[in-house]
N, C-alpha and C. Protein backbone atom coordinates (compact mmCIF):
# COMPACT_ATOMS: atom_id res chain seq x y z
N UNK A 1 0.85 -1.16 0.00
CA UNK A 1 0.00 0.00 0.00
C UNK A 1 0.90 1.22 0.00
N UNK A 2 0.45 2.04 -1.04
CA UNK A 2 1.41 3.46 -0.58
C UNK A 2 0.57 4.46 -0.85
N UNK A 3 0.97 5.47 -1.07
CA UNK A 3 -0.01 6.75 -1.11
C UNK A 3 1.18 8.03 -1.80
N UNK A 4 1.28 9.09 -2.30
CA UNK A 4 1.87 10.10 -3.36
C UNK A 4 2.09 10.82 -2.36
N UNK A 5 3.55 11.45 -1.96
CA UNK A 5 3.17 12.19 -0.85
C UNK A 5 3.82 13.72 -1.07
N UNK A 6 2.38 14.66 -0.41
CA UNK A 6 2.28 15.84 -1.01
C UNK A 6 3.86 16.36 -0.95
N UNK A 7 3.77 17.75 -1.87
CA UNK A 7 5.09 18.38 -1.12
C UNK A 7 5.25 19.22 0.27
N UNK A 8 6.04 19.24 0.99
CA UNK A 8 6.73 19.68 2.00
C UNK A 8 6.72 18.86 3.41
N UNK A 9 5.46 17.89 2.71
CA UNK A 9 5.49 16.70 4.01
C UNK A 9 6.25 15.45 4.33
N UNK A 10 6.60 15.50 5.65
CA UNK A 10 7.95 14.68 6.20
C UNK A 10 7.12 13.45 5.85
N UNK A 11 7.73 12.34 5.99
CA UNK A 11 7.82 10.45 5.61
C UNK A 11 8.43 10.23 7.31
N UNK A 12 7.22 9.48 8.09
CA UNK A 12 7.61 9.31 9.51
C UNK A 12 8.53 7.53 9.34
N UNK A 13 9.18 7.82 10.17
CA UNK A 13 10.20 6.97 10.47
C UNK A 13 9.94 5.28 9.63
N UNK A 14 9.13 5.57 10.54
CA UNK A 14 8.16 3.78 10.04
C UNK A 14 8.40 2.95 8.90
N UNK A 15 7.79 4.38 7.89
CA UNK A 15 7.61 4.17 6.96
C UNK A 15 8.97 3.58 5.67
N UNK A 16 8.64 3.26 4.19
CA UNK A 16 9.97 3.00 3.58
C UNK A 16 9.38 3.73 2.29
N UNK A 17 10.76 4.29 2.14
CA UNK A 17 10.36 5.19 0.87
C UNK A 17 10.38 4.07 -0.38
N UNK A 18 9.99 4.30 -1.69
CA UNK A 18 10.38 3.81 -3.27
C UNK A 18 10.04 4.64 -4.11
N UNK A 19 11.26 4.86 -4.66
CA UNK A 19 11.02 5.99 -5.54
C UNK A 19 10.76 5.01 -6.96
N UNK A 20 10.20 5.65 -7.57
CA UNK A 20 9.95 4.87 -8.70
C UNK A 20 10.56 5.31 -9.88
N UNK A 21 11.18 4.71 -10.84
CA UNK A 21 12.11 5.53 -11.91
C UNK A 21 11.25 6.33 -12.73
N UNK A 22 11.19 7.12 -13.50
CA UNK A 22 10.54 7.03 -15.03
C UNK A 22 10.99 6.27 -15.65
N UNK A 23 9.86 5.50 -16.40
CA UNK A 23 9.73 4.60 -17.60
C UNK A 23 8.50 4.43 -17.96
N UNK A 24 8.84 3.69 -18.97
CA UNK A 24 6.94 2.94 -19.68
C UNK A 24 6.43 2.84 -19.07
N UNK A 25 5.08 2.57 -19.04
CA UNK A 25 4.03 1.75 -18.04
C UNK A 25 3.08 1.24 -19.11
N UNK A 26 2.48 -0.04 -19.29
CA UNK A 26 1.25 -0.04 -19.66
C UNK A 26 0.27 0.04 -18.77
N UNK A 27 -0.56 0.61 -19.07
CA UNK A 27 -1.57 0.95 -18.05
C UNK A 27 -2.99 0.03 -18.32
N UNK A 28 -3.62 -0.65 -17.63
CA UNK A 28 -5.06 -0.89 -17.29
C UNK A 28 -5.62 -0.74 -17.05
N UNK A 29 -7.33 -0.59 -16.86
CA UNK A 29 -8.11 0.36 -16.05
C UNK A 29 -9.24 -1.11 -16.25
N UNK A 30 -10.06 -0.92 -14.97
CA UNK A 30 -11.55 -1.89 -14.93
C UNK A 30 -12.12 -1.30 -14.08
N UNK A 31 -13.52 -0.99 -14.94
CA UNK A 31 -14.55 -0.25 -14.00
C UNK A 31 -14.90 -1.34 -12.98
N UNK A 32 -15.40 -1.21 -12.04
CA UNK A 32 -15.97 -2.45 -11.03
C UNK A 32 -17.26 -1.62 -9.99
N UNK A 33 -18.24 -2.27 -10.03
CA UNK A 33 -19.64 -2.13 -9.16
C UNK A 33 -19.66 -3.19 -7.87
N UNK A 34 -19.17 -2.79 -7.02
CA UNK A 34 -19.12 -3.59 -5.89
C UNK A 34 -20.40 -3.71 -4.62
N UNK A 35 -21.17 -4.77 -4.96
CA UNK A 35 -22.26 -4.51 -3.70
C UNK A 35 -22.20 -5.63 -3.03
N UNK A 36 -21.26 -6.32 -3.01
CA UNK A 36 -21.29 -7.38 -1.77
C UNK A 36 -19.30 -7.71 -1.34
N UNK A 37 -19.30 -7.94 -0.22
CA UNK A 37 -17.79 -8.12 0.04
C UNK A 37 -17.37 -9.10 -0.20
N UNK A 38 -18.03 -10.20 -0.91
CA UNK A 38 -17.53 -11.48 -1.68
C UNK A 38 -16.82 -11.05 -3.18
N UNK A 39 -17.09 -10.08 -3.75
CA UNK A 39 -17.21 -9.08 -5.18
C UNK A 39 -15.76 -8.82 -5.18
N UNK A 40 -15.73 -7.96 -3.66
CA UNK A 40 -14.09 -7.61 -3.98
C UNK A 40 -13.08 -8.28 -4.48
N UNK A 41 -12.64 -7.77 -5.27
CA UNK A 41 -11.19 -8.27 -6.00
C UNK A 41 -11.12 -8.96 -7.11
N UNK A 42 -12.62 -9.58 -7.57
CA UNK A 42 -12.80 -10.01 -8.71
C UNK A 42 -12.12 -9.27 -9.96
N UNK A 43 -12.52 -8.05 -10.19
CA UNK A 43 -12.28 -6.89 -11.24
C UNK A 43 -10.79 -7.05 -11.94
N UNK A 44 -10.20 -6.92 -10.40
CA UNK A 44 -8.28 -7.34 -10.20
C UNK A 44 -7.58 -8.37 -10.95
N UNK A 45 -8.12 -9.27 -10.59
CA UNK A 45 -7.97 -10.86 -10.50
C UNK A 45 -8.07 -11.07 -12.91
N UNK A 46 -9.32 -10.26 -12.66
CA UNK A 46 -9.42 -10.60 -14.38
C UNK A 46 -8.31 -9.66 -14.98
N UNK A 47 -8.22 -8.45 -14.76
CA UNK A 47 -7.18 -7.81 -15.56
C UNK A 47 -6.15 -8.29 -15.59
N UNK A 48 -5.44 -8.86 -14.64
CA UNK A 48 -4.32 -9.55 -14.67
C UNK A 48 -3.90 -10.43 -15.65
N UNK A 49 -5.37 -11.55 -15.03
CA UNK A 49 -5.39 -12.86 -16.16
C UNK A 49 -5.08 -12.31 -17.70
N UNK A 50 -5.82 -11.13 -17.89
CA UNK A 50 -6.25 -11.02 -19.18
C UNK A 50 -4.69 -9.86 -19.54
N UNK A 51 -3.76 -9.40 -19.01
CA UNK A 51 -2.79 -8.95 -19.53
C UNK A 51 -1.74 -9.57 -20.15
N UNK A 52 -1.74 -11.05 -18.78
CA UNK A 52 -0.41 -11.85 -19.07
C UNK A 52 -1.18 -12.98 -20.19
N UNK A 53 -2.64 -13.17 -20.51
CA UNK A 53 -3.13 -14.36 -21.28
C UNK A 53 -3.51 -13.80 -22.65
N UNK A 54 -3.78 -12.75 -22.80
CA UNK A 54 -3.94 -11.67 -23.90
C UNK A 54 -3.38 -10.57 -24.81
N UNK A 55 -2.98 -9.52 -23.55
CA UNK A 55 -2.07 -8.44 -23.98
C UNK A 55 -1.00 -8.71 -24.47
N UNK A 56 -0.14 -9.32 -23.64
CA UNK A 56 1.19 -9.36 -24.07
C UNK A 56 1.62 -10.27 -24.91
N UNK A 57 0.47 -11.24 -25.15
CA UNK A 57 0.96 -12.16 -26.38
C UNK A 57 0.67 -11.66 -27.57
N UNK A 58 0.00 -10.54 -28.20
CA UNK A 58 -0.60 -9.59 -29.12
C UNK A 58 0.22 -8.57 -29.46
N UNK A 59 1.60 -8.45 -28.33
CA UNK A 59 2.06 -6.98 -28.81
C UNK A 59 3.41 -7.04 -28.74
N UNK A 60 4.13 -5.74 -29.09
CA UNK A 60 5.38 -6.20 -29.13
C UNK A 60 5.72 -5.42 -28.51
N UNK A 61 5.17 -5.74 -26.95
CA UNK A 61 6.25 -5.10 -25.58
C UNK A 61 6.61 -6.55 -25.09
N UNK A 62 7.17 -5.89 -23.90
CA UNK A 62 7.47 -7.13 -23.19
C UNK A 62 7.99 -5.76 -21.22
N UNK A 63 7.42 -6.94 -20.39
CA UNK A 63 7.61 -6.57 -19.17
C UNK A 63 9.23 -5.95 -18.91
N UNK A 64 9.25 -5.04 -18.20
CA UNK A 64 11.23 -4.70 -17.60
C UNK A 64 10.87 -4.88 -15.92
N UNK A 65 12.05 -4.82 -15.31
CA UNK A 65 12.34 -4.67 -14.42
C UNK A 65 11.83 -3.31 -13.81
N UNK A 66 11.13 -3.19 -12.64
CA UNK A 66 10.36 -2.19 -11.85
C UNK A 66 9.18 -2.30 -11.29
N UNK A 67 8.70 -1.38 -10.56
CA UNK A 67 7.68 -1.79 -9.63
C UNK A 67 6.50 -2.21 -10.87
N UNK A 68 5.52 -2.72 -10.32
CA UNK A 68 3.98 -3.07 -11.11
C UNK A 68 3.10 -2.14 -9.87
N UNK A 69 2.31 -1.27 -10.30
CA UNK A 69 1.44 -1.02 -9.58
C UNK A 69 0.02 -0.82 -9.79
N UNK A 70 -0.54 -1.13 -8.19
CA UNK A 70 -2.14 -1.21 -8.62
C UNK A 70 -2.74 0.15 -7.98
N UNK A 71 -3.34 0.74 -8.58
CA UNK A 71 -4.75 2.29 -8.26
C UNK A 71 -5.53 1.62 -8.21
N UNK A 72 -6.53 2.01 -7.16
CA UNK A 72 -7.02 2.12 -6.81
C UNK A 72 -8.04 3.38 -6.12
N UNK A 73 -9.58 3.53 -6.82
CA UNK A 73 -10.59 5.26 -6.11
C UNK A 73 -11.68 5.05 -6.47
N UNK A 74 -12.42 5.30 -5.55
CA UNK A 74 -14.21 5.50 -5.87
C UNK A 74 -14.54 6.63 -6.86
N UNK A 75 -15.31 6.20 -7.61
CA UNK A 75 -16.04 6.74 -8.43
C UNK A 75 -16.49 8.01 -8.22
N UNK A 76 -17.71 7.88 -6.95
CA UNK A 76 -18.57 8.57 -5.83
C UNK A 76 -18.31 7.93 -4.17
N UNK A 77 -19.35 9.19 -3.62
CA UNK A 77 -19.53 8.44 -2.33
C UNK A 77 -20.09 7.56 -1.91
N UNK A 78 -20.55 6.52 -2.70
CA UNK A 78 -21.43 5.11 -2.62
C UNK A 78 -20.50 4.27 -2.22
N UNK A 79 -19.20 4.75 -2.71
CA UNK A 79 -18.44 3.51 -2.48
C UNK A 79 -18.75 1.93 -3.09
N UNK A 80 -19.73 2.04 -4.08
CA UNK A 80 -20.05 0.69 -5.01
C UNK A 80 -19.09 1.02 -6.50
N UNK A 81 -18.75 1.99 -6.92
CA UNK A 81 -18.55 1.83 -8.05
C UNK A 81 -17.04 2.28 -8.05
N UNK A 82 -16.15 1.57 -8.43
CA UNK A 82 -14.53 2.14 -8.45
C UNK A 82 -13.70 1.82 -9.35
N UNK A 83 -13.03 2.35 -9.71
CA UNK A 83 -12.02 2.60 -10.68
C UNK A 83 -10.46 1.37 -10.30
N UNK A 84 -9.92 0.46 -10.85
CA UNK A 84 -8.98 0.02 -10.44
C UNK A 84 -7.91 0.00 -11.89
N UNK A 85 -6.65 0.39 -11.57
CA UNK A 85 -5.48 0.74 -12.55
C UNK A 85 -4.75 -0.44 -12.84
N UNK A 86 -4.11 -0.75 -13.25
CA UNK A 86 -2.38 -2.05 -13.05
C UNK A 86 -1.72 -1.17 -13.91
N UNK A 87 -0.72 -1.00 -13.68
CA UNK A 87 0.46 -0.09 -14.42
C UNK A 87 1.28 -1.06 -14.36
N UNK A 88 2.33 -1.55 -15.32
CA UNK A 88 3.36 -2.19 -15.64
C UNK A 88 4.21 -1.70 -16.33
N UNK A 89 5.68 -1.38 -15.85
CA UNK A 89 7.01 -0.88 -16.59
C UNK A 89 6.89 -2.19 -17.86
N UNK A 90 7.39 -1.36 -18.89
CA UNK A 90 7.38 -2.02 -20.48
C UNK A 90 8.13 -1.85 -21.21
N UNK A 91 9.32 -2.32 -22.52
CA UNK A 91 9.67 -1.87 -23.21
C UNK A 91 9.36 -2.42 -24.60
N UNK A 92 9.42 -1.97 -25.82
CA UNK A 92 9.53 -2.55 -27.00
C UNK A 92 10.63 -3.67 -27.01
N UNK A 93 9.91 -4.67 -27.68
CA UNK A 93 10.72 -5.89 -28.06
C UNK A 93 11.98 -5.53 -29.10
């Protein structure tokens, strides 16, 4: 879990920084309507499947070395409908 952290604010002890380089990313996005807590994570679970079983056999990237990250934000304040990301560092084959 991490969070973007504003400017001028300290990083308490605890915590561990990662800076992340610039590079590629392919990016993903899946809308998801969540009304039961069995639901969660489904949305996740398929983009994945469907990057490493689909995407990348179709194109001519290929994964590099660097973080993968997942976004995650509500839509609204219902909290049923949310937005989830996968970003993956990439380069041309």
């Amino acid at each position: 879990m991490g969070a973007e952290l504003p400017n001028g604010k300290q990083i308490p002890d605890e915590f561990t920084v990662l800076h992340v380089p610039g590079q590629t990313y392919a990016v993903f996005d899946s809308r998801e309507t969540v009304r039961d807590v069995v639901e969660i994570g489904l949305g996740i679970m398929n983009i994945w499947k469907r990057i490493y079983s689909e995407w990348f056999p179709s194109t001519n990237f290929e994964q590099v070395e660097g973080p993968c990250i997942e976004k995650y934000y509500w839509i609204d304040d219902t909290h049923q409908d949310s937005i989830c990301e996968v970003w993956i560092p990439v380069s041309k084959k």
